[in-house]
Protein backbone atom coordinates (compact mmCIF):
# COMPACT_ATOMS: atom_id res chain seq x y z
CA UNK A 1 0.00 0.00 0.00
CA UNK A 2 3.10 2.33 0.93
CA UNK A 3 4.62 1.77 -2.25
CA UNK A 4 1.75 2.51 -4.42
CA UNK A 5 1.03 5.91 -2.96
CA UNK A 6 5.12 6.83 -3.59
CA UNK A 7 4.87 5.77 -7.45
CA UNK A 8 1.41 7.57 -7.86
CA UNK A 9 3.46 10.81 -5.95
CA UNK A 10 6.19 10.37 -7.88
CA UNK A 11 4.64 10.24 -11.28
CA UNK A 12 2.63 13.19 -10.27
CA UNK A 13 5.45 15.11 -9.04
CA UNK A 14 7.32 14.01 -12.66
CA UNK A 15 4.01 15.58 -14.68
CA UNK A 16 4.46 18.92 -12.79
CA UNK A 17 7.85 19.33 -13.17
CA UNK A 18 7.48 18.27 -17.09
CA UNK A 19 4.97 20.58 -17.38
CA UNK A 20 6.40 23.57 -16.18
CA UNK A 21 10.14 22.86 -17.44
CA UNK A 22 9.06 23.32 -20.88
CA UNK A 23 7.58 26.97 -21.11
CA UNK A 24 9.63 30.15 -20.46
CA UNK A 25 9.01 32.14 -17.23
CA UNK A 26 7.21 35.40 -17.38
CA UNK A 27 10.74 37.17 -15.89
CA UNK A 28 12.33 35.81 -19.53
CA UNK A 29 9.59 37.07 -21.31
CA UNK A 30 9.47 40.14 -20.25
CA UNK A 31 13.64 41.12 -20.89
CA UNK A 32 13.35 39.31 -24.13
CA UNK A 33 10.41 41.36 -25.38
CA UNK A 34 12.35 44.22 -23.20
CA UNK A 35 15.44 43.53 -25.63
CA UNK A 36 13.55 43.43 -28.94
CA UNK A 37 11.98 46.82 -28.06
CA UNK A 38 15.16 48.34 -27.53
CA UNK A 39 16.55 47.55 -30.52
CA UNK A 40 13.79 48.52 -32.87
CA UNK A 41 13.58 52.19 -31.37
CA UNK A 42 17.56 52.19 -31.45
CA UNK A 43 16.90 51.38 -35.51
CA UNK A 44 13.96 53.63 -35.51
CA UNK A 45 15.89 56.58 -34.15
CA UNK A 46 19.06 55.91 -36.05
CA UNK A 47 20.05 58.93 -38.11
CA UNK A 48 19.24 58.19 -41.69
CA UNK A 49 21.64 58.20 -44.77
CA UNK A 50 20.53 61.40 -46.90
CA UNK A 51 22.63 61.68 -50.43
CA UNK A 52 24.16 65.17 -48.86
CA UNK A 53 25.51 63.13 -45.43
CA UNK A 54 26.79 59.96 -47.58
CA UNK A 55 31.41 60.20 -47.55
CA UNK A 56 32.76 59.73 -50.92
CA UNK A 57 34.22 56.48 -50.20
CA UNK A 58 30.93 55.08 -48.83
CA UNK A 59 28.82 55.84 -52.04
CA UNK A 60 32.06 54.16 -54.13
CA UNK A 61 31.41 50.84 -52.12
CA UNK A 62 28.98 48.37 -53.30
CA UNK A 63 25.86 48.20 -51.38
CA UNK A 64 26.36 44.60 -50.33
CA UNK A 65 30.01 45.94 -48.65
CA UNK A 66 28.41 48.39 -46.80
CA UNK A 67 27.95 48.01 -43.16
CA UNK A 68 24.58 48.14 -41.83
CA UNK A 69 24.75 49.37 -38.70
CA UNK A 70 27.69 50.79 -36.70
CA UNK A 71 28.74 48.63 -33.83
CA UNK A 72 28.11 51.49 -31.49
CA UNK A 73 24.84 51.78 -32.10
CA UNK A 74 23.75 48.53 -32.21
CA UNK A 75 25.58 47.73 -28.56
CA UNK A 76 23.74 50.74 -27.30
CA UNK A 77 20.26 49.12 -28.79
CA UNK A 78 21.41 46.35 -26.70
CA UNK A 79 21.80 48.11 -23.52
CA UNK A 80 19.87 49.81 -21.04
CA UNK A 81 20.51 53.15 -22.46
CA UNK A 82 17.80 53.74 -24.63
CA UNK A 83 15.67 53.67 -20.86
CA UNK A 84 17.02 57.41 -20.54
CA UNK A 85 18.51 58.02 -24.00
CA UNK A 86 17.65 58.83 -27.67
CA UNK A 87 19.47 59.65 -30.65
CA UNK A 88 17.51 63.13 -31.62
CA UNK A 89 15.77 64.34 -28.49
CA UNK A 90 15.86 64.69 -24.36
CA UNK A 91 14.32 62.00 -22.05
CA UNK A 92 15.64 61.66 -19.01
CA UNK A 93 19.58 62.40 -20.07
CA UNK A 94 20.50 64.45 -23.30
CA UNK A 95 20.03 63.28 -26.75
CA UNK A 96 23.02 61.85 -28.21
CA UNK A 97 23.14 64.20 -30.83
CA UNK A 98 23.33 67.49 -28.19
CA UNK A 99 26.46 65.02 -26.10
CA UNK A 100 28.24 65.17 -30.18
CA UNK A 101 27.68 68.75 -30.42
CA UNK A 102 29.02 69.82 -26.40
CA UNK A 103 32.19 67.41 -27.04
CA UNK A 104 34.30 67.80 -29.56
CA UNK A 105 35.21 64.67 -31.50
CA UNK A 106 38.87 64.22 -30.42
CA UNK A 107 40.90 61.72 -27.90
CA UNK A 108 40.79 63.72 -24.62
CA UNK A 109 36.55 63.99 -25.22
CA UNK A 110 36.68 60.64 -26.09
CA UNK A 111 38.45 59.28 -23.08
CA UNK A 112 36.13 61.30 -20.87
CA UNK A 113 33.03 60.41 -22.35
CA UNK A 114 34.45 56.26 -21.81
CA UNK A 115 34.97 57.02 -18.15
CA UNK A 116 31.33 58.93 -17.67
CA UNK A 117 29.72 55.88 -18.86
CA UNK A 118 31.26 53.15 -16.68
CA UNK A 119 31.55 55.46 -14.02
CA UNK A 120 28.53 57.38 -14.29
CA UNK A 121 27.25 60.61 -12.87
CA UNK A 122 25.43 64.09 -12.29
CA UNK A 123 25.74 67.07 -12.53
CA UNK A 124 26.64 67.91 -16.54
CA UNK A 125 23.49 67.55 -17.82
CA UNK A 126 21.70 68.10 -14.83
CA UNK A 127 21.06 66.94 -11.34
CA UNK A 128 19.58 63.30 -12.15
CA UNK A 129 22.52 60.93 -11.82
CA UNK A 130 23.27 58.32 -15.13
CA UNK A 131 24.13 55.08 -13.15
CA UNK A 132 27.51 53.75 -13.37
CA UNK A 133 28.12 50.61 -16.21
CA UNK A 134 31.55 49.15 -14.71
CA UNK A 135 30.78 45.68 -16.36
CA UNK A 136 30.87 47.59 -19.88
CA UNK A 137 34.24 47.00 -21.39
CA UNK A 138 36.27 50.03 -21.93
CA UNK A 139 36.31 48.67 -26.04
CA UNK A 140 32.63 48.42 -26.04
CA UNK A 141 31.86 52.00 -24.28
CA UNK A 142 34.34 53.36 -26.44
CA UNK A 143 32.70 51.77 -29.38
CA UNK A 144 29.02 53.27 -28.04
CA UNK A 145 30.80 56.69 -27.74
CA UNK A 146 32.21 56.68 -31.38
CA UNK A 147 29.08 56.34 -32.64
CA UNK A 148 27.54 59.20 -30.36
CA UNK A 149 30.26 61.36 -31.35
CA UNK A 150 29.85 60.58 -35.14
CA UNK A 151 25.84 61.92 -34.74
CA UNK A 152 27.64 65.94 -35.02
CA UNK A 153 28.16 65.66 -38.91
């Protein structure tokens, strides 16, 4: 009699378990849908290639060789940036294209602008802090600020 209650728990622990194993939880959901929202307004506020804006050398290339998306911006589509950023106008920090037109595109700007975004801050922009991003690799925030910088052309 003992034995037959522990196989009918068993199996019916086994079903549950079986059951719920196979479907993602709602926390997974949510970051993946969370992630693909992100990147489409990233691409949807990406500055667009007019015939005036195009270099030389980029309208010489094939379209197939063309890149077609700069790392930068596609790492910060990734990212939680978007939550307080956007390429053409204020949210909570400053667009991306007002942070190309304050700093000047050169190494010392650059190096700065690395260090603000693993770091973080307050005080440039105003008095709401940008949260520090120390597990950001320097290569990858650098990468995110090239492409900021690149928006004052």
């Amino acid at each position: 009699m003992m034995n037959t209650k522990h196989v009918f728990a068993a199996l019916g622990l086994s079903f549950i378990l079986f059951s719920c194993g196979s479907e993602k939880s709602e926390y997974d959901r949510y970051y993946e849908q969370s992630y693909r929202d992100s990147v489409a307004t990233a691409m949807a506020n990406a500055p667009k290639e007019t015939p005036a804006r195009k270099a030389p050398a980029a309208a010489s290339k094939p379209a197939a060789e063309q890149p077609k998306q700069q790392p930068g911006a596609m790492l910060i589509a990734g990212s939680d940036c978007t939550a307080c950023h956007n390429n053409q106008q204020k949210l909570v920090g400053p667009a991306y294209v007002d942070v190309a037109k304050k700093y000047e595109e050169n190494d010392k700007n650059r190096e700065y602008l690395i260090n603000k975004v693993k770091q973080g801050g307050a005080g440039v922009w105003g008095q709401v802090p940008m949260p520090a991003h120390p597990n950001l690799s320097t290569d990858d925030a650098g990468k995110m600020v090239d492409y900021i910088l690149s928006l004052n052309d």
